[in-house]
Protein backbone atom coordinates (compact mmCIF):
# COMPACT_ATOMS: atom_id res chain seq x y z
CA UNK A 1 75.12 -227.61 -2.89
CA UNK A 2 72.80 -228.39 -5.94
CA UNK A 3 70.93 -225.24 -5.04
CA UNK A 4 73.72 -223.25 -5.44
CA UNK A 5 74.55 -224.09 -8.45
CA UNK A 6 71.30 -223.81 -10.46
CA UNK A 7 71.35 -220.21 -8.56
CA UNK A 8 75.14 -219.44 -10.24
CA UNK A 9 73.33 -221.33 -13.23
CA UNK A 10 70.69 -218.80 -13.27
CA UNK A 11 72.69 -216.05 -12.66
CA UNK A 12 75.37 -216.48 -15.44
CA UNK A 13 72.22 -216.95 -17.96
CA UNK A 14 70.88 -213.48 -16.82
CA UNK A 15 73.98 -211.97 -17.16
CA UNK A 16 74.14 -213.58 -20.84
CA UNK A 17 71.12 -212.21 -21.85
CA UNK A 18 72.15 -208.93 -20.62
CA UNK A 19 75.33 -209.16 -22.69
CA UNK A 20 73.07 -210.17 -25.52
CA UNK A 21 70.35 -207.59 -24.89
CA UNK A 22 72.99 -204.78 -24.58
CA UNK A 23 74.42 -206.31 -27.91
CA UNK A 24 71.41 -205.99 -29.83
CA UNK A 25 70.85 -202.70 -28.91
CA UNK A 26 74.20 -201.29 -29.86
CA UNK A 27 73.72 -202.99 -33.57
CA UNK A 28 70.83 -201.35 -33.63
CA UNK A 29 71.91 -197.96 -32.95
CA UNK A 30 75.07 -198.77 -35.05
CA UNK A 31 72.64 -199.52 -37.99
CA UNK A 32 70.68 -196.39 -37.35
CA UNK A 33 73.80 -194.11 -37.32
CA UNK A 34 75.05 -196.38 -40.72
CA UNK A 35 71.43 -195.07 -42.25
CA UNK A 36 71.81 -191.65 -41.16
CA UNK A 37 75.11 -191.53 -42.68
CA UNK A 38 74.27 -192.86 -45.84
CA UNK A 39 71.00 -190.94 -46.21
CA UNK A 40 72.77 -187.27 -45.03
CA UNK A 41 75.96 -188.52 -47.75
CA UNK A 42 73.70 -188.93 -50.27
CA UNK A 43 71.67 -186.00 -49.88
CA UNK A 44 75.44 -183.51 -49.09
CA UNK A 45 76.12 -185.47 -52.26
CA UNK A 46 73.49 -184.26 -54.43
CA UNK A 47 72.29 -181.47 -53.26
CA UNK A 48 75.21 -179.28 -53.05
CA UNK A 49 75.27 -179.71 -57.07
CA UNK A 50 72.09 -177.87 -57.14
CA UNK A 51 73.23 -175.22 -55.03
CA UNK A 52 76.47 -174.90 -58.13
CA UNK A 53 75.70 -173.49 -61.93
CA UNK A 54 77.90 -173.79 -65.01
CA UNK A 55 78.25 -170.67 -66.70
CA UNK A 56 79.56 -170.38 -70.94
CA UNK A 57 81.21 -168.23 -72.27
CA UNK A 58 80.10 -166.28 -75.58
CA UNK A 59 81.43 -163.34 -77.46
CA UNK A 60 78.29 -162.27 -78.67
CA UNK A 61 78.27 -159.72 -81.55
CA UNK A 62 74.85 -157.39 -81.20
CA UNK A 63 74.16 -157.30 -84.41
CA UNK A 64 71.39 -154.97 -85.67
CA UNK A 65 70.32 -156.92 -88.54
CA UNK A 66 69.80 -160.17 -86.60
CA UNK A 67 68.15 -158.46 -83.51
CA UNK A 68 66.03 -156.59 -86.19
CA UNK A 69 67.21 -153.48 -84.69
CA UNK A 70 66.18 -149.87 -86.36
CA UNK A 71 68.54 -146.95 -85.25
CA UNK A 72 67.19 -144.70 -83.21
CA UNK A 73 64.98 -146.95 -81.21
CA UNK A 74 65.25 -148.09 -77.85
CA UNK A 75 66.98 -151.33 -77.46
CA UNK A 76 65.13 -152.16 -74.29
CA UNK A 77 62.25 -152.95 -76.63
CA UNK A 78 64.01 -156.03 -78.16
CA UNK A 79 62.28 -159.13 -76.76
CA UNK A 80 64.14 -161.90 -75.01
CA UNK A 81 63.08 -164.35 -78.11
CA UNK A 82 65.17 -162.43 -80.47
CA UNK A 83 68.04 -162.07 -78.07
CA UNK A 84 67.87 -165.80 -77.67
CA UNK A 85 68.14 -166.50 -81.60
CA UNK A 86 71.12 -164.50 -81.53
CA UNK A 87 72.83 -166.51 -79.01
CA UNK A 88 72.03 -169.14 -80.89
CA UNK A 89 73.57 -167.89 -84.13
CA UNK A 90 76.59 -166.97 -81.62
CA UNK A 91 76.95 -170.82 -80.55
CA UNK A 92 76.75 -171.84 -84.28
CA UNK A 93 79.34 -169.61 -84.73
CA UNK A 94 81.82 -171.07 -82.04
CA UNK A 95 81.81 -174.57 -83.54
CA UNK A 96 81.62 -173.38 -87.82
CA UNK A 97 82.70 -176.76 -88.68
CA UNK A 98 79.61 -177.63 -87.70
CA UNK A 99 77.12 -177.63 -90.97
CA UNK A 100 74.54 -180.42 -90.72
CA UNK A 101 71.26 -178.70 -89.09
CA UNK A 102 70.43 -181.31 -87.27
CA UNK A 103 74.18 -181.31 -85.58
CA UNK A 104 73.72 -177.62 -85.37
CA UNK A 105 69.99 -177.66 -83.04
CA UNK A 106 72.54 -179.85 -80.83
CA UNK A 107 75.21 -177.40 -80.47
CA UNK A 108 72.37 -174.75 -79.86
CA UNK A 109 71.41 -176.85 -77.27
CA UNK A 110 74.24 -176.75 -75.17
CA UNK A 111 73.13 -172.91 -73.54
CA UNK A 112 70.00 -172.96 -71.61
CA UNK A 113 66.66 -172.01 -73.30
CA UNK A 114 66.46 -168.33 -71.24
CA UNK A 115 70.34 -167.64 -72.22
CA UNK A 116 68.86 -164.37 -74.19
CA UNK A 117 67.92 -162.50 -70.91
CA UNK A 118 71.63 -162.48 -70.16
CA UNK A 119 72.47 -161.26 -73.70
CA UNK A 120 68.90 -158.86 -73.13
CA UNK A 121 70.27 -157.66 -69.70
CA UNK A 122 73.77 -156.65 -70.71
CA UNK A 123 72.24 -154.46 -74.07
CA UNK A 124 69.51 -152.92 -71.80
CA UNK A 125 72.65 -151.70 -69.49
CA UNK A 126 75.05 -150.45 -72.17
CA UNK A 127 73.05 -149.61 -75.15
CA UNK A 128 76.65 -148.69 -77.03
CA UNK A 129 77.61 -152.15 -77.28
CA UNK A 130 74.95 -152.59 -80.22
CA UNK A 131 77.34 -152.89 -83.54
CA UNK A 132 79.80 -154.08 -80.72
CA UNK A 133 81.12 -157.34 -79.32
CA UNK A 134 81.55 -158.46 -75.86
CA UNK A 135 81.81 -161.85 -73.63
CA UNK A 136 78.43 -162.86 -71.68
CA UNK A 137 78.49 -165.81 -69.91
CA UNK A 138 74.91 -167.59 -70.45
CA UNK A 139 73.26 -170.51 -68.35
CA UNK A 140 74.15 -174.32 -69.58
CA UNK A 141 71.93 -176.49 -70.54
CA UNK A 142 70.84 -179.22 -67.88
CA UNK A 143 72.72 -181.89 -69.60
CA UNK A 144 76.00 -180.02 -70.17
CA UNK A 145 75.55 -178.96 -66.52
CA UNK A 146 75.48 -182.61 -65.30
CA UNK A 147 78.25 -183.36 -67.57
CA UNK A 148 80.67 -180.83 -66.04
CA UNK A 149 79.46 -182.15 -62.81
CA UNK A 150 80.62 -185.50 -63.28
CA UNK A 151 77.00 -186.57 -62.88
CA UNK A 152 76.87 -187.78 -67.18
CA UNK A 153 80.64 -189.79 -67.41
CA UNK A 154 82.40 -190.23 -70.30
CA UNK A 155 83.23 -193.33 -69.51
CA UNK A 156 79.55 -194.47 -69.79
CA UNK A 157 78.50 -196.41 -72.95
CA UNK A 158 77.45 -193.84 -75.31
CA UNK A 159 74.05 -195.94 -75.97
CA UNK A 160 73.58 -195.53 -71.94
CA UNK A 161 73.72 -191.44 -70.97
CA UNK A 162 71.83 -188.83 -72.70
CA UNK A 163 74.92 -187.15 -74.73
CA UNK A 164 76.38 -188.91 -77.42
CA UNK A 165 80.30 -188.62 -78.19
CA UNK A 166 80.14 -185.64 -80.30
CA UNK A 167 78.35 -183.47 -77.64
CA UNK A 168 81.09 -184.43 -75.44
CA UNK A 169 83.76 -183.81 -77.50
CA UNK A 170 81.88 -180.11 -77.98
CA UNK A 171 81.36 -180.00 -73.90
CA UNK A 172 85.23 -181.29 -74.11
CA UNK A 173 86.47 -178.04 -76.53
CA UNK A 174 84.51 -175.19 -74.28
CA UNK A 175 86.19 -176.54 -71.05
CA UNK A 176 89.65 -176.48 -73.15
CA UNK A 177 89.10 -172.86 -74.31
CA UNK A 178 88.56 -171.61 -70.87
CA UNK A 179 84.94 -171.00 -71.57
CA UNK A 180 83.02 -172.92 -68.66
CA UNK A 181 82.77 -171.66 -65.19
CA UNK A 182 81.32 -172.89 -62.02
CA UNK A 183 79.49 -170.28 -60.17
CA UNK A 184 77.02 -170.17 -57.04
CA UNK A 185 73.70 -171.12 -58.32
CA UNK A 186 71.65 -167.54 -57.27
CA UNK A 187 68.84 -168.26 -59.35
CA UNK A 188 67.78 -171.19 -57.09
CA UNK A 189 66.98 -168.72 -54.33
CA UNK A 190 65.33 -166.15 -56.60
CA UNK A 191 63.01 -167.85 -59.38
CA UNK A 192 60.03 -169.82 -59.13
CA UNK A 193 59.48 -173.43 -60.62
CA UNK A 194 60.15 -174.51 -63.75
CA UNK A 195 60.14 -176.96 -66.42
CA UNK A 196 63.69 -176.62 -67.24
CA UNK A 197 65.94 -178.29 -64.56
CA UNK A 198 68.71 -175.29 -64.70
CA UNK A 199 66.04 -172.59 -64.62
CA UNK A 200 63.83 -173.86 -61.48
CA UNK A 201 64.26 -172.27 -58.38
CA UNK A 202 62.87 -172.52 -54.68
CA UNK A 203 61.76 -169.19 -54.46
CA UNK A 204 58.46 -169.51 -55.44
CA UNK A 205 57.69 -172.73 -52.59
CA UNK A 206 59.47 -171.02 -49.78
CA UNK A 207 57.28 -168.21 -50.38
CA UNK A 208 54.44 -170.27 -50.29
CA UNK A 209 55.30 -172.21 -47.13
CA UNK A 210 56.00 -168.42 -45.68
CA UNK A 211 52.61 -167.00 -46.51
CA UNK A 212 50.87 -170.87 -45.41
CA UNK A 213 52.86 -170.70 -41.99
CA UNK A 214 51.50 -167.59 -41.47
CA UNK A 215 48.31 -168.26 -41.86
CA UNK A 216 48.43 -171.49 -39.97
CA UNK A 217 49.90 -169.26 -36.90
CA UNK A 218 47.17 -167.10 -36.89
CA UNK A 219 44.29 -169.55 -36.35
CA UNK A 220 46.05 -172.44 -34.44
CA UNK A 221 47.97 -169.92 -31.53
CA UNK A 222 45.33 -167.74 -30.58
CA UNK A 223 42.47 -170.58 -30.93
CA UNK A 224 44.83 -173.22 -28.95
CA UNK A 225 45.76 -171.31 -26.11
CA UNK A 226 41.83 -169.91 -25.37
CA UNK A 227 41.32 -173.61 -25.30
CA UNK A 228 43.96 -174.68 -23.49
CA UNK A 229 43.54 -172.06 -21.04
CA UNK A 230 39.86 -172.65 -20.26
CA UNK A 231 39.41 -176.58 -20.42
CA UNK A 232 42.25 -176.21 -17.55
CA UNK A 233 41.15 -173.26 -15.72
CA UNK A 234 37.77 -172.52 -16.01
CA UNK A 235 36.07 -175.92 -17.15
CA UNK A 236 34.39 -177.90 -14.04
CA UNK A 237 35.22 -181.71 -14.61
CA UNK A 238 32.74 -183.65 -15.58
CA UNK A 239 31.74 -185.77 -18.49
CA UNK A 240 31.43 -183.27 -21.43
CA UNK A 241 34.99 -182.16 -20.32
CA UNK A 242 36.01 -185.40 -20.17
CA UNK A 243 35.11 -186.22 -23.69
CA UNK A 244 36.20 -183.49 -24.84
CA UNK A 245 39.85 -184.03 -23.85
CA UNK A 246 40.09 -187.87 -25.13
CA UNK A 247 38.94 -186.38 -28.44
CA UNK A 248 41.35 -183.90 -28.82
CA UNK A 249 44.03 -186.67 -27.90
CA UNK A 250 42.91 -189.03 -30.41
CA UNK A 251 42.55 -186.30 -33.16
CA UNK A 252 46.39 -185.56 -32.22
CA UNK A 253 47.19 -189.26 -33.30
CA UNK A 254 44.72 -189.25 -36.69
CA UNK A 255 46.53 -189.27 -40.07
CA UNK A 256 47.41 -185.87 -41.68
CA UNK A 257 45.34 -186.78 -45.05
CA UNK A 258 42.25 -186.71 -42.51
CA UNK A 259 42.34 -182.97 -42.54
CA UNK A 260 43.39 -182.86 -46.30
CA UNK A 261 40.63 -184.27 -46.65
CA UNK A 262 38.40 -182.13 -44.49
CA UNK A 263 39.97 -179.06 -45.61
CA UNK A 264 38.75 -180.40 -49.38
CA UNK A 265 35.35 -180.77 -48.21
CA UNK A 266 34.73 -177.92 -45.81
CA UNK A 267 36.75 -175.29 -47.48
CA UNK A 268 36.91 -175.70 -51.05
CA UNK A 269 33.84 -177.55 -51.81
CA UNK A 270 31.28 -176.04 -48.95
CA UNK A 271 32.41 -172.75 -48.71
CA UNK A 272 34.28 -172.34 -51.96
CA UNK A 273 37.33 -170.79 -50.72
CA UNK A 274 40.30 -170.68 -53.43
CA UNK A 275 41.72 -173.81 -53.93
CA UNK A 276 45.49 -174.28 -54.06
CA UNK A 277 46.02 -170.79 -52.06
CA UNK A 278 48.01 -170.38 -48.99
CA UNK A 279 44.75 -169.49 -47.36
CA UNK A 280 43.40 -172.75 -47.40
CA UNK A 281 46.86 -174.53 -47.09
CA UNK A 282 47.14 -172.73 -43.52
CA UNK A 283 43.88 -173.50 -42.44
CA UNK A 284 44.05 -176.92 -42.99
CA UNK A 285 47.50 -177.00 -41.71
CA UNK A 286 45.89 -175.53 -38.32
CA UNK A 287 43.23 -177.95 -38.00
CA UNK A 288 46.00 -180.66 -38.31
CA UNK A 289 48.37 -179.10 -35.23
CA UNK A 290 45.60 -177.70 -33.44
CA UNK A 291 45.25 -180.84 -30.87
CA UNK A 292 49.16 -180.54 -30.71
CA UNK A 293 48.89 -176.62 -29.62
CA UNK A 294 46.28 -177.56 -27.38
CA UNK A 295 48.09 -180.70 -25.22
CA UNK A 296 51.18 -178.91 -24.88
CA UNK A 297 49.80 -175.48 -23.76
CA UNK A 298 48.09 -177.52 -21.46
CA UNK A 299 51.06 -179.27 -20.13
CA UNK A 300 52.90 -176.07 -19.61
CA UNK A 301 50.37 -174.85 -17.70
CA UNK A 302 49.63 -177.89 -15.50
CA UNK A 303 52.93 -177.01 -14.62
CA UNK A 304 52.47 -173.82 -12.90
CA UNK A 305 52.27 -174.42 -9.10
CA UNK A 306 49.26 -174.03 -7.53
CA UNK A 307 50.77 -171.61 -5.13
CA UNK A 308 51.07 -168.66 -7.56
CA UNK A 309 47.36 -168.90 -8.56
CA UNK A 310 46.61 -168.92 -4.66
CA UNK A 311 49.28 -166.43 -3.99
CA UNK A 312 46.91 -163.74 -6.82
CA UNK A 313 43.57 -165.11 -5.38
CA UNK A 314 44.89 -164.33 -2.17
CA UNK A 315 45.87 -160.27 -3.02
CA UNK A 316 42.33 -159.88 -4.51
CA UNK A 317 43.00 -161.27 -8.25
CA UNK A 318 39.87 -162.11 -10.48
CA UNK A 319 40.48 -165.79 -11.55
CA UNK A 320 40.87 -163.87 -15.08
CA UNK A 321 43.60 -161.29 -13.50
CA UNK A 322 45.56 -164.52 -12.17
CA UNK A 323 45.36 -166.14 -15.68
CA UNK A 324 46.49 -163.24 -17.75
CA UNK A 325 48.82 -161.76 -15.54
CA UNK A 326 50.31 -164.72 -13.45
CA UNK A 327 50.02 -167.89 -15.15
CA UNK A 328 50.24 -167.61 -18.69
CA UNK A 329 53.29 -165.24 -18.47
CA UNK A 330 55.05 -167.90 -16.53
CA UNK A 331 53.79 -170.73 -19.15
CA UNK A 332 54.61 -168.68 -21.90
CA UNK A 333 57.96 -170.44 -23.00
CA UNK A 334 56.31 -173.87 -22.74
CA UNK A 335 53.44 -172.67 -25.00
CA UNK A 336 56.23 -171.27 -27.02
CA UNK A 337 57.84 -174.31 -27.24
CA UNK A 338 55.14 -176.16 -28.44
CA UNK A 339 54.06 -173.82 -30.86
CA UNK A 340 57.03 -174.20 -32.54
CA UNK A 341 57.62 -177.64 -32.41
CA UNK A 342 53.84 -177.89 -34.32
CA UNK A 343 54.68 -175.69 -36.75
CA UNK A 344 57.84 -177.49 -37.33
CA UNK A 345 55.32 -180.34 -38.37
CA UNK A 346 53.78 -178.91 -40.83
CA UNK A 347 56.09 -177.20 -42.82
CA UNK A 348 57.18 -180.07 -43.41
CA UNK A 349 53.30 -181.68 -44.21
CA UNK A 350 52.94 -183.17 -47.98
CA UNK A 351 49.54 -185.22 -47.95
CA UNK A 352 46.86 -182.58 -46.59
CA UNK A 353 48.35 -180.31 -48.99
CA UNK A 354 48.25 -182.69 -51.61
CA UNK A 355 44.35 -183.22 -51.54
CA UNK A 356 43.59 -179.10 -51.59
CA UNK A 357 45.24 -178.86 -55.04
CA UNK A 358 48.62 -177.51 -54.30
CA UNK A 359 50.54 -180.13 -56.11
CA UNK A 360 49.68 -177.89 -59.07
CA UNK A 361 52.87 -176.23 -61.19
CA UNK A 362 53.65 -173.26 -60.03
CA UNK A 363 55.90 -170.33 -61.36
CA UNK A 364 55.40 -167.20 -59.98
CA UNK A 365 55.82 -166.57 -56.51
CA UNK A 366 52.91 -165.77 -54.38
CA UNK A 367 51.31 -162.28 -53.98
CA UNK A 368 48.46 -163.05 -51.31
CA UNK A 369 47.20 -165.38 -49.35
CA UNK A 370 44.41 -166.46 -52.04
CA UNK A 371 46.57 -167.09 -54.98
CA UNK A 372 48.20 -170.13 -55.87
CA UNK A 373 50.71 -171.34 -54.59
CA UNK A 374 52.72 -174.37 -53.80
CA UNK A 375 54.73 -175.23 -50.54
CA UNK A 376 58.44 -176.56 -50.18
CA UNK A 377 57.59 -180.53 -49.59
CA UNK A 378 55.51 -180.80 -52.32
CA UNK A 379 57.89 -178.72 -54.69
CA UNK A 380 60.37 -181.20 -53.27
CA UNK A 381 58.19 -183.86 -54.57
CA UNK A 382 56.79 -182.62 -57.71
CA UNK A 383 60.53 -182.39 -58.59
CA UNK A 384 61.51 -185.93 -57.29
CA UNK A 385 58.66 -186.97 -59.39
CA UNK A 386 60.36 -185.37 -62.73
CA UNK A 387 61.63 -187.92 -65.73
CA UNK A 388 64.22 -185.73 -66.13
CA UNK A 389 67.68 -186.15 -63.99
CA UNK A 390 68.11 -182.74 -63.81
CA UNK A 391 66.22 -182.17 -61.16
CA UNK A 392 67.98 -184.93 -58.90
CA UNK A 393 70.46 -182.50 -57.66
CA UNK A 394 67.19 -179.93 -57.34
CA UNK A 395 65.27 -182.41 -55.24
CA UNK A 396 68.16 -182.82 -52.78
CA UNK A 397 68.74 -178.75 -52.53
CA UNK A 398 65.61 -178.13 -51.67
CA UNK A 399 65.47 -180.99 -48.75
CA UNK A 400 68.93 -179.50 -47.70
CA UNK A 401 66.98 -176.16 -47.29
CA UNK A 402 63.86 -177.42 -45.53
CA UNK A 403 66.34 -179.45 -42.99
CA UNK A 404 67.81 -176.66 -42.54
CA UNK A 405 64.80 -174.13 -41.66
CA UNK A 406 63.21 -177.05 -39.57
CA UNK A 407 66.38 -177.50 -37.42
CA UNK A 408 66.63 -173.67 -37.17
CA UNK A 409 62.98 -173.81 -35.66
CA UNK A 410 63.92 -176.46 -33.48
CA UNK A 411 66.98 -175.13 -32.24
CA UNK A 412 64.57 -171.45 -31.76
CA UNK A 413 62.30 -173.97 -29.73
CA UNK A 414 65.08 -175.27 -27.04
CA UNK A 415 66.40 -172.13 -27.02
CA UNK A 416 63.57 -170.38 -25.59
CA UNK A 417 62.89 -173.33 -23.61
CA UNK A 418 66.17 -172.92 -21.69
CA UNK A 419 66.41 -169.19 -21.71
CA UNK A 420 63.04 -168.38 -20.29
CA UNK A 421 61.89 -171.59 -18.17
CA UNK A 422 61.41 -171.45 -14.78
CA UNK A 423 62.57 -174.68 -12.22
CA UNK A 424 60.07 -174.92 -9.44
């Protein structure tokens, strides 16, 4: 009788521990969820902002005198500078109560620094409007931008945000008049970098991670798959092979600065390749995914029954003719797969990058593979690394965007995976 109770005993502590166990795990996936939530709220939060521009309105007078205009000569040769001093004198204008200069470089301030190419853009279309006046609506500063995004309150102590009262009260009188808009931010998609928050775009890194990816793709596939194919075809077993394989599976589980810093040594400082170029960015991306390429070709083709390759060997195949004909078509979405899934990796790679130099600032978007350029994560965190709040909102876009292309890969990746894999 004693027995059986220290057996029920027993039993009902198991079970306990099983409550407990299952417990544990279900706050832990609660708390993961709770994270995600928060993280992707924050980021919706923020980001979506920097996907939004505020637009003024001005009605700008072209007037020859202050564009320095001559008759007769072509008003496409007026430079952007003097287009932007007459917006200037145009936002002066709007607020002529206004006298003190120093009062005055703040109302200028309001419009973005580049608010002459609009001005610049409309005269170079309609030439007639010089002597004329017409409504252009110009780029906002960063600062009124955050303030008509409800990112600078009002109700913040003035001695706390970065606009005092009377630039509110200004910010206050445009929305009043009708003069404010909200419209899709384009230039985010179509500019490079820059130092001014409303005038940086993504453009310029998602060429750059283009042109790197590409690059990366060309080495890694090619050079993976020969690799793949022989060590599990053609190699005899032995030690070399052996050592061989454990080294590419430890170099698939060494830290990505490794390569950065190989890539610095080998390519930049040995052979002198250009530094900071796609070029180099790809190649020591490849390095980097290369063990990945190789393991998971290898796996898709380990999976290939042994039948088909004696089926070909049978009907006369070279062991070359069953490769390239029988196998590797039939591994194909596997190798697919996995390429994919590597090059999902490193687009979204900051730290080898960092140590070839393409932290650097840049503008313009890439032309070539050997000019500079700059890649999406470390745009990301060049801006994230910014003193100025403007580029908050910027810094969440552009993670918003690289989610977005890396779940489009992945989602490429299982669809080929279910549309062209064979069950044996």
């Amino acid at each position: 009788m004693s027995s059986s109770i220290r057996d029920m005993t027993r039993h009902n502590k198991r079970l306990r521990a099983e409550k407990r166990f299952r417990r544990y795990g279900q706050a832990a996936l609660s708390l993961a969820v709770l994270m995600l939530i928060i993280l992707l709220t924050s980021l919706f939060a923020n980001g979506l902002k920097g996907f939004l521009q505020t637009e003024i309105r001005m009605t700008v007078l072209y007037d020859a005198a202050t564009l320095c205009y001559e008759p007769g000569s072509d008003v496409t040769d007026i430079s952007s500078a003097t287009h932007m001093l007459l917006a200037k004198a145009t936002m002066r204008s709007m607020f002529y109560d206004v006298t003190d200069p120093a009062q005055q470089r703040l109302v200028t301030a309001i419009i973005s620094n580049n608010a002459g190419k609009a001005l610049k853009t409309a005269l170079d279309k309609n030439p007639a409007l010089m002597g004329q006046r017409q409504d252009v609506w110009v780029t906002a500063a960063s600062l009124a931008d955050m303030y008509y995004k409800g990112v600078i309150k009002e109700s913040t102590p003035e001695e706390s945000r970065q606009l005092n009262n009377q630039q509110i009260g200004w910010l206050k009188t445009l929305k009043e008049k009708g003069a404010v808009r909200t419209v899709f931010n384009i230039t985010f998609f179509t500019h490079g970098d820059s130092r001014s928050p409303e005038q940086a775009g993504f453009l310029s890194a998602m060429a750059g991670s283009g042109f790197t990816l590409l690059m990366c793709l060309t080495i890694v596939f090619p050079l993976g798959v020969a690799t793949a194919v022989y060590l599990e075809e053609f190699a005899r077993k032995g030690k070399l092979v052996d050592i061989i394989e454990v080294n590419i599976n430890n170099l698939a589980a060494v830290p990505s600065i490794v390569f950065g810093l190989l890539g610095l040594a080998v390519y930049i400082n040995l052979l002198g390749m250009p530094r900071s170029s796609a070029l180099v960015g790809g190649m020591t991306l490849a390095l980097m995914i290369l063990p990945v390429i190789i393991i998971t070709t290898r796996v898709s083709l380990a999976s290939i029954p042994r039948s088909i390759r004696d089926a070909a060997r049978a009907l006369g195949a070279t062991p070359v003719q069953v490769v390239w004909h029988h196998v590797l078509p039939l591994a194909m979405p596997g190798i697919m797969t996995g390429t994919i899934l590597g090059l999902s990796r490193a687009i979204g790679e900051t730290a080898p990058l960092l140590m070839i130099g393409m932290v650097a600032f840049v503008a313009d978007i890439p032309g070539s593979f050997t000019t500079s350029a700059t890649v999406m994560p470390v745009q990301i965190y060049l801006w994230a690394s910014s003193p100025d709040a403007g580029f908050v909102e910027k810094t969440a876009a552009g993670i918003l965007v690289l989610l977005m292309l890396l779940l489009m890969m992945n989602a490429l990746a299982i669809y080929l995976r279910k549309r062209f894999e064979v069950r044996w």
